[in-house]
N, C-alpha and C. Protein backbone atom coordinates (compact mmCIF):
# COMPACT_ATOMS: atom_id res chain seq x y z
N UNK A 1 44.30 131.28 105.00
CA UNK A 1 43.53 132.38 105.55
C UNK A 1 44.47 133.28 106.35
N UNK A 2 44.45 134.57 106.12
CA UNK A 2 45.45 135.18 106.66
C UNK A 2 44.42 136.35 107.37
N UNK A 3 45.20 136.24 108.94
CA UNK A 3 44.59 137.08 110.35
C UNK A 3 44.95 138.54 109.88
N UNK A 4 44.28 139.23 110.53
CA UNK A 4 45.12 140.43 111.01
C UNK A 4 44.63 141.32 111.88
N UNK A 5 45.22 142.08 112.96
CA UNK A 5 45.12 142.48 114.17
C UNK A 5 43.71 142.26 114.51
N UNK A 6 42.76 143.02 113.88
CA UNK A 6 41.57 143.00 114.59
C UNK A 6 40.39 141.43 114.55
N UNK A 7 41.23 140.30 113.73
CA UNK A 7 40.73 139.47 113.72
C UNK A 7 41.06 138.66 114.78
N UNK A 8 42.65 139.25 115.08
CA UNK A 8 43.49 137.66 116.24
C UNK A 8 42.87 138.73 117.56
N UNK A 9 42.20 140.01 117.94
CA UNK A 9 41.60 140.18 118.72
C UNK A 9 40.58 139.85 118.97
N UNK A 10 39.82 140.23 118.22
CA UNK A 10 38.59 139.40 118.82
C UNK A 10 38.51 137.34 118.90
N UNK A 11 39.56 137.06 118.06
CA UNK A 11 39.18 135.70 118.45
C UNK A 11 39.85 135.23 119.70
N UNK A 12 41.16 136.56 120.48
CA UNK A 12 41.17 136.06 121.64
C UNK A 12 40.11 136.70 122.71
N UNK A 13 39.67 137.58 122.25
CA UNK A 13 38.10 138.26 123.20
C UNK A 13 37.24 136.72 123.32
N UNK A 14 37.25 136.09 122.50
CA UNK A 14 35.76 134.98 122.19
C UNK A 14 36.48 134.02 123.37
N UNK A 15 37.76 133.09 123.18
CA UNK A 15 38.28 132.14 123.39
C UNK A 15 38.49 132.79 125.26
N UNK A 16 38.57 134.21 125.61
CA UNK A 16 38.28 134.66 127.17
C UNK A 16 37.28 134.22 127.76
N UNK A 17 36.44 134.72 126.93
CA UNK A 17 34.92 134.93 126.95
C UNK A 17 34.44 133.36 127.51
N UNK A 18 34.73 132.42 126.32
CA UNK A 18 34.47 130.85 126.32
C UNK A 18 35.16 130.20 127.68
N UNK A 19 36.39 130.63 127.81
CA UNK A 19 36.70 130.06 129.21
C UNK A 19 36.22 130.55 130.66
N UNK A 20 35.81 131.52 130.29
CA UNK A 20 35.21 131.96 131.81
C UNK A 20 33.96 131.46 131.91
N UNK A 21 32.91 130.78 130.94
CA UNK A 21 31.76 130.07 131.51
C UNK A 21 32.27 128.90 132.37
N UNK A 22 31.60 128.84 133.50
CA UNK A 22 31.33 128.46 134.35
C UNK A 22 30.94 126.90 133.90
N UNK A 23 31.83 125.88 134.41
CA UNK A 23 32.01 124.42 133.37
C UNK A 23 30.30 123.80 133.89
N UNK A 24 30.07 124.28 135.34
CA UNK A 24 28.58 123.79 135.68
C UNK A 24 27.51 123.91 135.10
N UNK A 25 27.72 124.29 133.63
CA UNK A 25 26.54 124.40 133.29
C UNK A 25 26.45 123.31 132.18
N UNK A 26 27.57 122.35 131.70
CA UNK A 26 27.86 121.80 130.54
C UNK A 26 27.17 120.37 131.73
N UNK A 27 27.97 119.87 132.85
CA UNK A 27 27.77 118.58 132.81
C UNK A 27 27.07 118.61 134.51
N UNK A 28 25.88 117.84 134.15
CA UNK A 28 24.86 117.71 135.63
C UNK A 28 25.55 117.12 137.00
N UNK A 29 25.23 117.51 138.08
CA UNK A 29 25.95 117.14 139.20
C UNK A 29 25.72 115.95 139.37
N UNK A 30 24.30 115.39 139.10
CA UNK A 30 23.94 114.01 139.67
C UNK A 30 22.75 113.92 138.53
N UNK A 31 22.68 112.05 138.59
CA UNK A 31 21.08 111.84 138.15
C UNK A 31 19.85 112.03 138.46
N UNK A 32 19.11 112.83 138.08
CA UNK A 32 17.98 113.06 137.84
C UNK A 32 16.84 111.92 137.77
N UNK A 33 16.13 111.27 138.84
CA UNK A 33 14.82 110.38 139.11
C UNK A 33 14.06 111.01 137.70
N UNK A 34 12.52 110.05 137.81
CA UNK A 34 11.47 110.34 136.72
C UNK A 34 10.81 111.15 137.07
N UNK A 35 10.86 111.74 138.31
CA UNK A 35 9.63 112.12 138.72
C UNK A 35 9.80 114.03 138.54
N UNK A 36 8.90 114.94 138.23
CA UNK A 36 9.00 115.82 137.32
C UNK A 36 9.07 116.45 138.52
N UNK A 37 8.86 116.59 139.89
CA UNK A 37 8.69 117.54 140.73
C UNK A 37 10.25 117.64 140.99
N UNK A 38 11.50 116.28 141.19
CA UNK A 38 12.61 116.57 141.60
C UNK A 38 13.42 117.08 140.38
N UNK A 39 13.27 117.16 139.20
CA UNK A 39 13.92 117.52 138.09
C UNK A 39 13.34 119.22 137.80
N UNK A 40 12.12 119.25 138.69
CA UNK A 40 11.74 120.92 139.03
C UNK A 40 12.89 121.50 139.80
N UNK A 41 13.06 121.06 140.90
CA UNK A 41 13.40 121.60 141.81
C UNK A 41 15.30 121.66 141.69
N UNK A 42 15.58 120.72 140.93
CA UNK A 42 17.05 120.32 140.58
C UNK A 42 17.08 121.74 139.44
N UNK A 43 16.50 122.06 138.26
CA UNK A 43 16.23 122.98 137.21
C UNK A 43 16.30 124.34 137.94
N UNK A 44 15.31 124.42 139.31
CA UNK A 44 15.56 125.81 139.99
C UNK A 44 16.67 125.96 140.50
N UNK A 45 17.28 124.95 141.52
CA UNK A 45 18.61 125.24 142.31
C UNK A 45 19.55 125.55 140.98
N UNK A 46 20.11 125.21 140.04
CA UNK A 46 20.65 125.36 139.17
C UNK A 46 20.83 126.81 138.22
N UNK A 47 19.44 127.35 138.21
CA UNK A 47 19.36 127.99 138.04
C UNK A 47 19.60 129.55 138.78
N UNK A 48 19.37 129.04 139.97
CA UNK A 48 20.22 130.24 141.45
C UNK A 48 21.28 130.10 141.55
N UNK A 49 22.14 128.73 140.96
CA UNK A 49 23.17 129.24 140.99
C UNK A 49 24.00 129.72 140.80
N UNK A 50 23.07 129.70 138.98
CA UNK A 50 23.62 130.55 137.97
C UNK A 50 23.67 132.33 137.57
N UNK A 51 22.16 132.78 138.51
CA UNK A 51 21.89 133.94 138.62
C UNK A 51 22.63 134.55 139.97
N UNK A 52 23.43 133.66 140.75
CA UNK A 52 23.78 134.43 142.23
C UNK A 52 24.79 135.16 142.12
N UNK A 53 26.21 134.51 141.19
CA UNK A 53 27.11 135.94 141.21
C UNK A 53 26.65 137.42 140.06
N UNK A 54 25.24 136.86 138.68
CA UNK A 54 24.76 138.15 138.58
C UNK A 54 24.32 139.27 140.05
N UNK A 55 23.58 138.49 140.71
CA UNK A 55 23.08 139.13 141.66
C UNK A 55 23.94 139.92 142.76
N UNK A 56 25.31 139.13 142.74
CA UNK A 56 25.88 139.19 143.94
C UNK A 56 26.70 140.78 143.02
N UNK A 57 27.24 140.90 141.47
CA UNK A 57 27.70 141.91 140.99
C UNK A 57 27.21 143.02 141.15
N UNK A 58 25.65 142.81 141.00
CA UNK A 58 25.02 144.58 141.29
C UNK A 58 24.40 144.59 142.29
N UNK A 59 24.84 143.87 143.46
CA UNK A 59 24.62 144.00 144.70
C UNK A 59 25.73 144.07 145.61
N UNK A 60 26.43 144.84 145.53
CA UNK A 60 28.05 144.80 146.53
C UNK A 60 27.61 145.29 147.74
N UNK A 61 28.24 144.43 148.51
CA UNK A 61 28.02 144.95 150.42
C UNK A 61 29.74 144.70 150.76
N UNK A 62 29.65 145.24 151.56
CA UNK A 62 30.75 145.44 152.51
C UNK A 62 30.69 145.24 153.79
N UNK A 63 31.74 145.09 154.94
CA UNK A 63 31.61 145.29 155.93
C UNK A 63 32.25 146.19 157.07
N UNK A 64 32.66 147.29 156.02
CA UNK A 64 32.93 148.77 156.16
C UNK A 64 31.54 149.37 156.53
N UNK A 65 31.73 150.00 157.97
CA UNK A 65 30.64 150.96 157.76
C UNK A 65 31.10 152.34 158.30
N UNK A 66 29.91 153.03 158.02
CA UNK A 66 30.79 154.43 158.48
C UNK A 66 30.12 154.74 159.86
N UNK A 67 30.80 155.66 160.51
CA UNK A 67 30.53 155.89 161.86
C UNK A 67 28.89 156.34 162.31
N UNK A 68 28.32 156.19 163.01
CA UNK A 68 26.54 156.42 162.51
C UNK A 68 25.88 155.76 162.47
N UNK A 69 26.03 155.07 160.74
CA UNK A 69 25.61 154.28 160.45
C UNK A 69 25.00 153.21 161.46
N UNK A 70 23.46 152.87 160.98
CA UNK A 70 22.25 151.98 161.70
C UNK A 70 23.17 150.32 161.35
N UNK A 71 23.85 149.29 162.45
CA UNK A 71 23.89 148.35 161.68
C UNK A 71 22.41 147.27 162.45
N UNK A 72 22.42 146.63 161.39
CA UNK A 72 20.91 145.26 161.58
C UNK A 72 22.18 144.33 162.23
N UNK A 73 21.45 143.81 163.28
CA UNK A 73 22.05 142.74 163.51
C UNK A 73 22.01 141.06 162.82
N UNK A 74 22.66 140.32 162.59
CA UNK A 74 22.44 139.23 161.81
C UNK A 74 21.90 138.00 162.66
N UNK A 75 20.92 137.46 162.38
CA UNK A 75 20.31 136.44 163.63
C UNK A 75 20.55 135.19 163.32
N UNK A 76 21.85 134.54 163.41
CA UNK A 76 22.56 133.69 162.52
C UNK A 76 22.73 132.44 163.86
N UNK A 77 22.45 133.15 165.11
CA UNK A 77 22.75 132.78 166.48
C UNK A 77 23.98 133.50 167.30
N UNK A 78 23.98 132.74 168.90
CA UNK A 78 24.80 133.93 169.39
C UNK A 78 26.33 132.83 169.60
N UNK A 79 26.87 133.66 170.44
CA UNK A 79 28.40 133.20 170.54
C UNK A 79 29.01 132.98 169.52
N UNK A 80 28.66 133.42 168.31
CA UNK A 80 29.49 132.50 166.91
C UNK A 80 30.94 133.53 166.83
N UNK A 81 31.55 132.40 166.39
CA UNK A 81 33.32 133.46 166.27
C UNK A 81 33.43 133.72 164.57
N UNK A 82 34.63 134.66 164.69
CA UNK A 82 34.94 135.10 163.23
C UNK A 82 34.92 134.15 161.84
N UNK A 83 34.93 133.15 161.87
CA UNK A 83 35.24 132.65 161.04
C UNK A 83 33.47 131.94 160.84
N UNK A 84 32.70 131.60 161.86
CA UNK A 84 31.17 130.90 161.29
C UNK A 84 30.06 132.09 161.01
N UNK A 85 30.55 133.24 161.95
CA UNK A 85 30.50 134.48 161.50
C UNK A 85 29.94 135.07 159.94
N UNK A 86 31.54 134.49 159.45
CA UNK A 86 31.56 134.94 157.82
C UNK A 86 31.18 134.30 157.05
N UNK A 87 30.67 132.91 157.53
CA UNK A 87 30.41 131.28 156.15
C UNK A 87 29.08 131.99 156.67
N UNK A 88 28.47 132.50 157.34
CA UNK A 88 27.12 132.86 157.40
C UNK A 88 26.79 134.30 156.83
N UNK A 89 27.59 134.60 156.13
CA UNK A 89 27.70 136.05 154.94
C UNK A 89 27.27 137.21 156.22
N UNK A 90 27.72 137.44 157.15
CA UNK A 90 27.56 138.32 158.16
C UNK A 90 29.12 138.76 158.53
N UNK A 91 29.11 139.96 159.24
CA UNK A 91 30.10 140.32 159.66
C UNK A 91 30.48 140.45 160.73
N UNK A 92 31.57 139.95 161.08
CA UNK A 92 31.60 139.93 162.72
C UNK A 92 31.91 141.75 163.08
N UNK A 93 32.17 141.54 164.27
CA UNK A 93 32.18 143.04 164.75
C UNK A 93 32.48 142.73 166.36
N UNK A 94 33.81 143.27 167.07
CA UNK A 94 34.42 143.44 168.06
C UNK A 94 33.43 144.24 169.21
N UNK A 95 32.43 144.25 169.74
CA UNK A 95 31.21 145.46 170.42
C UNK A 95 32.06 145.20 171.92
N UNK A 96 33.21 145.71 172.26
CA UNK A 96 33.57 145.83 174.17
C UNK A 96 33.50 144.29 174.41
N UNK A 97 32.93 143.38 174.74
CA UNK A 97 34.07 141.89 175.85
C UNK A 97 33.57 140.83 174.56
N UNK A 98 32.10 140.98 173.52
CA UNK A 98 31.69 140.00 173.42
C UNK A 98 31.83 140.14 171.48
N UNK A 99 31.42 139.11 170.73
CA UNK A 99 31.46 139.09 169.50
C UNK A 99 30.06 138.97 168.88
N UNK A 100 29.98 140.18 168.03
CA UNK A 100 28.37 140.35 167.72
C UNK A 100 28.59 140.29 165.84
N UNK A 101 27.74 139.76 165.39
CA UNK A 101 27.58 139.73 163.59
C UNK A 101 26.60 140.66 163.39
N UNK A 102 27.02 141.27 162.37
CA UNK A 102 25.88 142.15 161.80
C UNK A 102 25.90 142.31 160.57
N UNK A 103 24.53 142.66 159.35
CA UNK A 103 24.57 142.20 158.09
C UNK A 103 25.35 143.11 157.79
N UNK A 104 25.63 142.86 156.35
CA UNK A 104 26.34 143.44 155.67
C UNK A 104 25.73 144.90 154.66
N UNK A 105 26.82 145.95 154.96
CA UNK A 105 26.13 147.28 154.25
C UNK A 105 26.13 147.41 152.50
N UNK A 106 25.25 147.72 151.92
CA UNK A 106 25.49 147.79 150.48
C UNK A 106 26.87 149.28 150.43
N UNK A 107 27.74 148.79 149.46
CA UNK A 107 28.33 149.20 148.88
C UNK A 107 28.57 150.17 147.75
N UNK A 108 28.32 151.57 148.00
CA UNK A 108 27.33 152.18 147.21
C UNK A 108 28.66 152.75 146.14
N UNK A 109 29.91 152.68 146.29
CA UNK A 109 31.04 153.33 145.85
C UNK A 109 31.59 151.94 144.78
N UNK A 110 31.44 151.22 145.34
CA UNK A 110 31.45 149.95 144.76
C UNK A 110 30.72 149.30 142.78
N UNK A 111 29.70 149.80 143.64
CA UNK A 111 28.31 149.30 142.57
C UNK A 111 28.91 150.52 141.70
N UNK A 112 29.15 151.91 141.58
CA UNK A 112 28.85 152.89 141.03
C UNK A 112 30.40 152.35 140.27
N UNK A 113 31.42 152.13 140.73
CA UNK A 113 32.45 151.41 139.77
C UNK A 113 32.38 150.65 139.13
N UNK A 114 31.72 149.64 139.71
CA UNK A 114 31.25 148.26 138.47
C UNK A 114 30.24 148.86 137.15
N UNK A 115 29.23 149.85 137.20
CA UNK A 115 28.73 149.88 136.59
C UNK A 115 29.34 151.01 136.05
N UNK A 116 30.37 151.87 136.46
CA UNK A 116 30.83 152.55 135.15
C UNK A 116 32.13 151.78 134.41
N UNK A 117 32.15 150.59 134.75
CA UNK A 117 33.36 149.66 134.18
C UNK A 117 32.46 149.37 133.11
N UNK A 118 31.40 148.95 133.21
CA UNK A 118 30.30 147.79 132.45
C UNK A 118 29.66 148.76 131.39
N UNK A 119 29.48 150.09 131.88
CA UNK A 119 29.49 151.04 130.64
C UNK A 119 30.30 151.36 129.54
N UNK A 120 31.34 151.57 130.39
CA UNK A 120 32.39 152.08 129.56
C UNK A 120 33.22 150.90 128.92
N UNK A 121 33.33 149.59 128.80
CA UNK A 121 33.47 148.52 128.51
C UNK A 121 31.98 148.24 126.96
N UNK A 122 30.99 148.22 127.34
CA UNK A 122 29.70 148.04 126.03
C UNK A 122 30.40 149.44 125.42
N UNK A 123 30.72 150.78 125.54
CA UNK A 123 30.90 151.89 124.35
C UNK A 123 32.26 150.98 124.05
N UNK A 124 33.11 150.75 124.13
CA UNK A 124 33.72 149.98 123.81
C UNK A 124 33.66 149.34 122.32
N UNK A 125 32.96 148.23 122.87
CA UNK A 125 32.72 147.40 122.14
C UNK A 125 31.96 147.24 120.75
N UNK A 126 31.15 148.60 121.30
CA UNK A 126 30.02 149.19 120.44
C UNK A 126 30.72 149.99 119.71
N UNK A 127 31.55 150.57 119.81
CA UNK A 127 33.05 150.94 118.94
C UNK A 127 33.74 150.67 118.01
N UNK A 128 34.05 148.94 118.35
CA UNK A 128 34.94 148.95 117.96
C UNK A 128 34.24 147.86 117.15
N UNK A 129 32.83 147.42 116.91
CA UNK A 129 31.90 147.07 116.47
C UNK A 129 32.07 147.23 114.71
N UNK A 130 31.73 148.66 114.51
CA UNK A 130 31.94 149.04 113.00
C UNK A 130 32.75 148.35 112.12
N UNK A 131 34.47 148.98 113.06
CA UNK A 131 35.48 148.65 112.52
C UNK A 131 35.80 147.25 112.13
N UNK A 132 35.21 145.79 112.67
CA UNK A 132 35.00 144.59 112.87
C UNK A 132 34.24 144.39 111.65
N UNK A 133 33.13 145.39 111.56
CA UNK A 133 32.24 144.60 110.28
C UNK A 133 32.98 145.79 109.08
N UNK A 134 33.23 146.78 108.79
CA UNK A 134 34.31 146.76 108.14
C UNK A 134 35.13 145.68 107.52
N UNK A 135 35.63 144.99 108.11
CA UNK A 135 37.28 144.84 107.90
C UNK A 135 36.81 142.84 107.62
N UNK A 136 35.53 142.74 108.22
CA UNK A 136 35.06 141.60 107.91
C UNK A 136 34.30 141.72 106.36
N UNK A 137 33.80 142.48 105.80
CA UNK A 137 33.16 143.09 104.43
C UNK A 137 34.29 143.58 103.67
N UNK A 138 35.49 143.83 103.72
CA UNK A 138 36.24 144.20 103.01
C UNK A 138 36.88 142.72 102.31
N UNK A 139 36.62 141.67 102.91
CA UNK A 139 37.56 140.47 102.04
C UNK A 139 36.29 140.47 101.00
């Protein structure tokens, strides 16, 4: 069987593609009891954890804000330093003697890049689509 360009591309597009799933979805963390309510609840967590970096992609925050700007404070508790701060997805913030967290701003410059990556990436593909079934119909 003999390759050629647009075949050894896409089969390294697939073999990208295949390694970037996420191995957590092939083998279970733990055993699963009989009882249908904890194999519910094991099925949901699993499932958030699979939808959170969708979520987290077309949801970009930052902790850039601009001058003005309203920030919410994060009620995560008080005295916390930079670092429990941030494991609590809040941002710290320097306010004069004391250390205050506050949530994080959506990212509006951000999102508008990802999604013209994610556009212009499907015309792409949708492109180069034809030429694929072409060249696959021509043997």
């Amino acid at each position: 069987m003999l390759l050629t360009g647009t075949h050894l591309v896409w089969i390294s597009v697939v073999l990208v593609l295949l390694n970037s799933i996420h191995s957590g979805f092939a083998s279970p963390t733990r055993n699963v009891s009989g009882k249908s309510e904890v194999a519910h609840s094991t099925f949901k967590m699993k499932m958030k954890e699979a939808y959170e970096p969708v979520l987290n992609f077309f949801r970009p925050v930052t902790c850039r804000h601009k001058d003005g700007q309203t920030l919410i404070p994060c009620h995560v508790g008080e005295g916390l330093n930079t670092t429990e701060c941030l494991e609590k997805k809040c941002c710290p913030s320097k306010a004069s003697h004391e250390l205050n967290c506050y949530m994080p701003v959506k990212d509006k410059m951000q999102l508008t890049f990802r999604l013209i990556v994610l556009v212009a990436g499907g015309f792409f593909i949708l492109g180069c689509l034809p030429l694929c079934c072409c060249a696959c119909l021509q043997r």
